[in-house]
Protein backbone atom coordinates (compact mmCIF):
# COMPACT_ATOMS: atom_id res chain seq x y z
CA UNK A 1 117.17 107.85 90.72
CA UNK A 2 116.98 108.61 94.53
CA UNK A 3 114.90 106.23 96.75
CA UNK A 4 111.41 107.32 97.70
CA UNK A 5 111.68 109.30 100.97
CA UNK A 6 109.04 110.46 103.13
CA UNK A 7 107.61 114.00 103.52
CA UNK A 8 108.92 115.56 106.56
CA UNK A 9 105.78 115.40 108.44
CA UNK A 10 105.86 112.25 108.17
CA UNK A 11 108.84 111.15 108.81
CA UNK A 12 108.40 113.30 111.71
CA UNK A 13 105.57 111.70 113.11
CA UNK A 14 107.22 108.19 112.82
CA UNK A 15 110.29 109.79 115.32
CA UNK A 16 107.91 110.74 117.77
CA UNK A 17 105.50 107.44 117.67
CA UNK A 18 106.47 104.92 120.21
CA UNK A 19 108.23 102.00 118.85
CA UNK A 20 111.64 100.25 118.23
CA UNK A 21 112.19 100.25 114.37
CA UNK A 22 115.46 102.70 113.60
CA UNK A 23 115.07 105.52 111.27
CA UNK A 24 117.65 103.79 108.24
CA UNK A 25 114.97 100.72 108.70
CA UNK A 26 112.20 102.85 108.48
CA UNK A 27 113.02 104.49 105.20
CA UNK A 28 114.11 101.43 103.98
CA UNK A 29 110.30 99.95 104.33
CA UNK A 30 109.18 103.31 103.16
CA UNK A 31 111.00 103.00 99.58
CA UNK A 32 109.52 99.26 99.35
CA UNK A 33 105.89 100.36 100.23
CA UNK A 34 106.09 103.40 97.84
CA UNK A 35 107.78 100.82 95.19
CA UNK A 36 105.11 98.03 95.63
CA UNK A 37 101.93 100.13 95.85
CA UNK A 38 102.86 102.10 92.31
CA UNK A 39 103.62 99.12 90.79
CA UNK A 40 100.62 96.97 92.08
CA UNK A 41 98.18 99.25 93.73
CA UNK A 42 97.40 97.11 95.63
CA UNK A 43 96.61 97.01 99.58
CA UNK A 44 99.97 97.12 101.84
CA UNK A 45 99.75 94.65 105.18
CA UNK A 46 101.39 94.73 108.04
CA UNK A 47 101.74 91.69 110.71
CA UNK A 48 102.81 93.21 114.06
CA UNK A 49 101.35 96.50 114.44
CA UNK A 50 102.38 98.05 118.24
CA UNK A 51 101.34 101.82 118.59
CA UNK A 52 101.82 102.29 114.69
CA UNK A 53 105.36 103.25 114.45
CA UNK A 54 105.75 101.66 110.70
CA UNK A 55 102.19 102.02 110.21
CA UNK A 56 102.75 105.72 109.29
CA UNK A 57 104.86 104.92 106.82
CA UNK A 58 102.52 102.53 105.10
CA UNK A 59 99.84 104.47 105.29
CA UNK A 60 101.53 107.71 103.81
CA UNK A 61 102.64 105.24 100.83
CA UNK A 62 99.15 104.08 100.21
CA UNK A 63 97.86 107.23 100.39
CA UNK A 64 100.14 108.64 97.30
CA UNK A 65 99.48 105.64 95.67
CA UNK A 66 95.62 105.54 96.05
CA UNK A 67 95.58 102.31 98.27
CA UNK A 68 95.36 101.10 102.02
CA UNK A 69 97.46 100.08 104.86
CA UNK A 70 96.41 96.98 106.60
CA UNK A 71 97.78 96.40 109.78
CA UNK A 72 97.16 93.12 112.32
CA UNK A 73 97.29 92.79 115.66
CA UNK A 74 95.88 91.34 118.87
CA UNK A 75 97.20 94.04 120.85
CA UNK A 76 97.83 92.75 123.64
CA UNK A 77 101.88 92.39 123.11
CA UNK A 78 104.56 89.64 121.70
CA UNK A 79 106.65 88.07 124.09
CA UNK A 80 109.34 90.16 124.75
CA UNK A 81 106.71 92.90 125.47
CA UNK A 82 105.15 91.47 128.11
CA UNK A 83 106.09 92.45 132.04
CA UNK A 84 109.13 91.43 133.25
CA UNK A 85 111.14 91.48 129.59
CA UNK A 86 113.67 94.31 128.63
CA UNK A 87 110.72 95.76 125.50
CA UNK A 88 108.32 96.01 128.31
CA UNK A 89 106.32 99.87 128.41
CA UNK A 90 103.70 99.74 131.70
CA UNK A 91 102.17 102.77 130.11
CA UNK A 92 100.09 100.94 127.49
CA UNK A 93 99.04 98.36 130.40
CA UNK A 94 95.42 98.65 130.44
CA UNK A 95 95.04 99.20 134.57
CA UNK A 96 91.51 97.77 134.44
CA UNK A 97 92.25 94.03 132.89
CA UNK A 98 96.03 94.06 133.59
CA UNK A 99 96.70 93.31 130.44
CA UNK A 100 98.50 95.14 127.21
CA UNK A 101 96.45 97.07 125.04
CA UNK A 102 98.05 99.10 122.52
CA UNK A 103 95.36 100.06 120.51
CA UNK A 104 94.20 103.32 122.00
CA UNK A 105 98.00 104.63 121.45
CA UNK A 106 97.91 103.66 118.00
CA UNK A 107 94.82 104.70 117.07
CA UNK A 108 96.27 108.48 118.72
CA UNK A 109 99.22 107.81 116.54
CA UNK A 110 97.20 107.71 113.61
CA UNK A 111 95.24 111.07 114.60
CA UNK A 112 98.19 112.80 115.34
CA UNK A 113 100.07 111.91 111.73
CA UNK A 114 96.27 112.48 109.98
CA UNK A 115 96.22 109.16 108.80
CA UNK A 116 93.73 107.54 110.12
CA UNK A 117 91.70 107.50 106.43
CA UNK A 118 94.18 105.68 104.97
CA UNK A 119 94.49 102.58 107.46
CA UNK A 120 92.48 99.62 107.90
CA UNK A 121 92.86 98.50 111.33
CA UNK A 122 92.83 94.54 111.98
CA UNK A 123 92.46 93.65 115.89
CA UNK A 124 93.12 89.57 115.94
CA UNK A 125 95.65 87.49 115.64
CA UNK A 126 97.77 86.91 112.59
CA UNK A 127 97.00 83.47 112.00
CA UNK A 128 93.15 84.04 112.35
CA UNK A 129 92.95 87.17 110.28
CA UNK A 130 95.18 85.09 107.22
CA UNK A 131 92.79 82.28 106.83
CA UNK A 132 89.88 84.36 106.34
CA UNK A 133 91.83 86.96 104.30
CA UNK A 134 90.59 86.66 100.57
CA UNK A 135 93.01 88.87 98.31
CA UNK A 136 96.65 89.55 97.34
CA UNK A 137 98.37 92.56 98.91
CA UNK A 138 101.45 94.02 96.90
CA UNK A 139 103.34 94.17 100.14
CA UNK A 140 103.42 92.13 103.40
CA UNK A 141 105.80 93.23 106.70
CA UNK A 142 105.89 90.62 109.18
CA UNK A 143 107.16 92.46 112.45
CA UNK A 144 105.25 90.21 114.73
CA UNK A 145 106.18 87.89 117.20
CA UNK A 146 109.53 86.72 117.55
CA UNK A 147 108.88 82.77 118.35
CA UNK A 148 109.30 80.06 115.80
CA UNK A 149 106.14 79.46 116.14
CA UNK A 150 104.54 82.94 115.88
CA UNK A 151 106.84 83.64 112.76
CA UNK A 152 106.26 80.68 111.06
CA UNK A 153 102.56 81.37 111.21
CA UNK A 154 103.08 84.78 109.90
CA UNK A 155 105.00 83.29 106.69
CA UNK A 156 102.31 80.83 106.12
CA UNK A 157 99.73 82.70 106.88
CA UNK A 158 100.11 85.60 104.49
CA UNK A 159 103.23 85.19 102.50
CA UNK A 160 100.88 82.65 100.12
CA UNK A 161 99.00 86.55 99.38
CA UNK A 162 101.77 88.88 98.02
CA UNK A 163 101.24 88.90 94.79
CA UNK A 164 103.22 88.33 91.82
CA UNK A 165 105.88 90.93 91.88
CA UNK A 166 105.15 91.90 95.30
CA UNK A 167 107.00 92.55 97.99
CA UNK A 168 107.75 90.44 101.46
CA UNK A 169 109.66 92.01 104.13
CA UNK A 170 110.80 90.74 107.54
CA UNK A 171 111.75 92.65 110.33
CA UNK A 172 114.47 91.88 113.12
CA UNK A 173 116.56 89.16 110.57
CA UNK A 174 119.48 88.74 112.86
CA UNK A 175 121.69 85.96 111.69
CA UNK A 176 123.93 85.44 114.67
CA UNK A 177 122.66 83.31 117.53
CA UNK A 178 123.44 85.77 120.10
CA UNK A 179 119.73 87.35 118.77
CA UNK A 180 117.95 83.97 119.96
CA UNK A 181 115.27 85.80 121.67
CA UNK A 182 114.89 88.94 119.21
CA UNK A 183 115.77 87.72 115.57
CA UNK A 184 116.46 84.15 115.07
CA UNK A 185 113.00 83.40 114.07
CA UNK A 186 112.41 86.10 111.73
CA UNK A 187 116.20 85.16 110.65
CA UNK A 188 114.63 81.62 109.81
CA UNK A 189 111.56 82.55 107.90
CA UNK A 190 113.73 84.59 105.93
CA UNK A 191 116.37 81.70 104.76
CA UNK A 192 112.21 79.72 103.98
CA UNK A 193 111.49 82.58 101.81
CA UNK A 194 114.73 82.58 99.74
CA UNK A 195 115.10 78.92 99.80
CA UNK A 196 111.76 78.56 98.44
CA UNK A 197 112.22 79.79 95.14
CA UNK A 198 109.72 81.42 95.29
CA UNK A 199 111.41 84.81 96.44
CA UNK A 200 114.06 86.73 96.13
CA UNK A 201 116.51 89.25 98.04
CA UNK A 202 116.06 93.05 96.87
CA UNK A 203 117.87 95.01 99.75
CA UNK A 204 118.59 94.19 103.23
CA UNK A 205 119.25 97.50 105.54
CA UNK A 206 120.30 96.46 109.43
CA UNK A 207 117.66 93.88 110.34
CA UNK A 208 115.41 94.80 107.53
CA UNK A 209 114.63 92.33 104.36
CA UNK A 210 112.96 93.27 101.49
CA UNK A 211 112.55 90.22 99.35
CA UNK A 212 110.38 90.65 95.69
CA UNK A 213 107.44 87.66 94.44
CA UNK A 214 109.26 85.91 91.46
CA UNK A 215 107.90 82.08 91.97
CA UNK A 216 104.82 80.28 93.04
CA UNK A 217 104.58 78.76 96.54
CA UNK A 218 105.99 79.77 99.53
């Protein structure tokens, strides 16, 4: 059977968001979303949300599924994002505060791709929103910040919600320690997950993970 692929449009609209996830990754997270949400039906979350680059594709896999995207963010930018790093964009520096905001370009993201309906949009940060956050998901994407800190918090914060069967996937899994400041962290949470026993590996695409429920704990 072919993997689930995403209508044109859509995959259309994720080219011309702003972002930094590759088109192989992209469809990659596509086929688990679509996978997870028809097997579960449950909600789909995303950790790290930017100006909504992956969020289209979440969104356009809840929507055939009959389900919601979540996505969570502070918006005002990781790390690397901030002024004076190479992922740095001055045109979603609010002029007024002098900080980041990317949520006006992500909510015009949304508009533009029509999916706005099918997103629930989280402004906080990750390790806030995960205490308070009641339910399981079928899918989690961490794509947040790239700290130990910040992507330990993500694990523990919401890989303890993916729900039997479900799917966690990590973003930016670089193994060599070149990738200190971009993917050794999410490299570390990932080697957590599988060491665990409590998940295990389904595909791995570039930088991409897509790891399936299978145990208790985390």
């Amino acid at each position: 059977m072919a993997p689930a692929a995403p209508k044109p449009e859509t995959l259309a609209a994720f080219e011309a968001a702003k972002g930094f996830m590759p088109v192989r990754e992209g469809l990659a997270l596509y086929e688990a979303a679509v996978s997870a949400s028809e097997a579960l039906g449950l909600p789909l979350l995303e950790v790290g949300t930017y100006c909504g680059r992956s969020t289209i594709l979440l969104a356009d896999a809840a929507r055939e599924a009959g389900t919601v995207a979540v996505t969570v963010d502070h918006h005002r930018g990781s790390e690397e994002q901030q002024a004076g790093w190479d992922y740095h964009d001055p045109t979603v520096v609010d002029p007024e505060v002098g900080l980041m905001d990317t949520l006006p370009t992500f909510r015009r993201t949304l508009h533009e791709a029509g999916l706005e309906d099918h997103v629930i949009a989280v402004v906080g940060r990750s390790p806030q929103v995960a205490k308070m956050w009641g339910g399981k998901v079928g899918l989690v994407f961490i794509d947040g910040g790239h700290t130990d800190e910040h992507a330990t918090n993500d694990y523990q914060g919401w890989a303890p919600h993916v729900a039997e069967g479900g799917l966690l996937v990590i973003h930016d899994v670089f193994p060599d320690p070149v990738d200190e400041w971009t993917g050794q962290a999410p490299y570390r949470i990932y080697l957590r997950a599988l060491d665990s026993g409590a998940f295990t590996e389904v595909s791995a695409t570039d930088s991409l993970r897509v790891l399936r429920r299978t145990g208790p704990g985390i």
